[in-house]
Protein backbone atom coordinates (compact mmCIF):
# COMPACT_ATOMS: atom_id res chain seq x y z
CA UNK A 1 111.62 107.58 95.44
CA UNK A 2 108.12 109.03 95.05
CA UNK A 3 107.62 112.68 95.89
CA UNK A 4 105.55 113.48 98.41
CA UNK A 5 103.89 116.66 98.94
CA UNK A 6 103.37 116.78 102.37
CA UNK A 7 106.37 116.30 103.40
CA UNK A 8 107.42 113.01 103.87
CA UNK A 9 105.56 112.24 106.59
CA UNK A 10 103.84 109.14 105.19
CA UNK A 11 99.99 110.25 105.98
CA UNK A 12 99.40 110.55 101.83
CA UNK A 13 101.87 107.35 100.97
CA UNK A 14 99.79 103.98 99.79
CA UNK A 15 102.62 101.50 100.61
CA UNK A 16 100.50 98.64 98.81
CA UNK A 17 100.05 100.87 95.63
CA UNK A 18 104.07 101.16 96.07
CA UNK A 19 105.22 97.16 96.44
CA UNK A 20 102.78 96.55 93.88
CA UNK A 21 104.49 99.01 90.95
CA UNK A 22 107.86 97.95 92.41
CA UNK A 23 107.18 94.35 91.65
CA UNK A 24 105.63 95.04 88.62
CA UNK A 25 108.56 96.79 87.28
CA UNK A 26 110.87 94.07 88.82
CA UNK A 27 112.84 91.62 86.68
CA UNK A 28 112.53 87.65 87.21
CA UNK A 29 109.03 88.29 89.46
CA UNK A 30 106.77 85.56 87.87
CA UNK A 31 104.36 86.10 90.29
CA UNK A 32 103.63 87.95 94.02
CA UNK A 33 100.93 88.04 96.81
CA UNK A 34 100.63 90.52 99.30
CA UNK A 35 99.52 87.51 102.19
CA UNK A 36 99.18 90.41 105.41
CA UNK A 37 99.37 94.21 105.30
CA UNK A 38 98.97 97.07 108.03
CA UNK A 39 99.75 100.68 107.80
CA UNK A 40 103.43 99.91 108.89
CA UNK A 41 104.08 97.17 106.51
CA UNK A 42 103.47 94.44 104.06
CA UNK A 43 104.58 90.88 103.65
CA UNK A 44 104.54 89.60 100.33
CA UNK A 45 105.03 86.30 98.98
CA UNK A 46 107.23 86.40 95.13
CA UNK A 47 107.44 84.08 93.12
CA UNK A 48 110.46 84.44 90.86
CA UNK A 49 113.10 83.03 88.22
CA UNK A 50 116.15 81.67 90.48
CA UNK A 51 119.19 81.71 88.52
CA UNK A 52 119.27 78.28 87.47
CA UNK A 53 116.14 78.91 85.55
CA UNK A 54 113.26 77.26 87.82
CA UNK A 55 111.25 79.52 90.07
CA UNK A 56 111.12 80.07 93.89
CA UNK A 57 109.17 81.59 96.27
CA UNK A 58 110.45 83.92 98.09
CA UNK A 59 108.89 86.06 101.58
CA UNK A 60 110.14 90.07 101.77
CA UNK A 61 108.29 92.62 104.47
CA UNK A 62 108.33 95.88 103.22
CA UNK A 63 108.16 98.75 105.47
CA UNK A 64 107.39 102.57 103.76
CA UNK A 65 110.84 104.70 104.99
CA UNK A 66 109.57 108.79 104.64
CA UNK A 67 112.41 110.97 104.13
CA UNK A 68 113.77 114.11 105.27
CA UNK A 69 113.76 115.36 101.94
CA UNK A 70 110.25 115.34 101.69
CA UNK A 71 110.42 112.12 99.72
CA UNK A 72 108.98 108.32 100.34
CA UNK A 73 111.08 105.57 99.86
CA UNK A 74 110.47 101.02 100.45
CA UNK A 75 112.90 99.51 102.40
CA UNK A 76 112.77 95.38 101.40
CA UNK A 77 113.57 93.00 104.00
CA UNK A 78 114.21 89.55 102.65
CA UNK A 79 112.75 87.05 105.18
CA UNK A 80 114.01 83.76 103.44
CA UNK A 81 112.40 81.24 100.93
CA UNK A 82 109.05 79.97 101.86
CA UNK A 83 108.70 76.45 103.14
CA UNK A 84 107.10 73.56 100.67
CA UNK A 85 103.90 71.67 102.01
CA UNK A 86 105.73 68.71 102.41
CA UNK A 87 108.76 70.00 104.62
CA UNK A 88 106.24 70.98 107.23
């Protein structure tokens, strides 16, 4: 969680700035693309190491959660695997 010093209340919070040190610091993530943003959320498009070893792509909006506490926090929503080109 990142403090923040006005309270929580999201006005200072850069949600990009936070999916984008999240996925940096995320295991597996070959690759990511934040593909639409607005102040309430992000979609982003990650590419990353399945368990069998080959990679996916994979769709999460993230919405910025302020907390009581005077803290920010991400919550992930996993949105499913993104389609091929030739399934469409």
């Amino acid at each position: 969680m990142v403090p923040s010093p006005v309270g929580g209340n999201g006005n200072d919070f850069d949600l990009k700035r936070a999916v984008n040190e999240e996925l940096d610091a995320r295991d597996g993530v070959l690759d990511y693309e934040i593909t639409d943003s607005s102040p309430e959320h992000v979609l982003v498009k990650v590419t990353e190491t399945s368990e069998d070893g080959d990679s996916r792509d994979i769709l999460y909006r993230i919405q910025h959660e302020p907390r009581p506490d005077g803290t920010d926090d991400t919550h992930w929503e996993y949105l499913g695997p993104v389609a091929d080109e030739e399934s469409r």
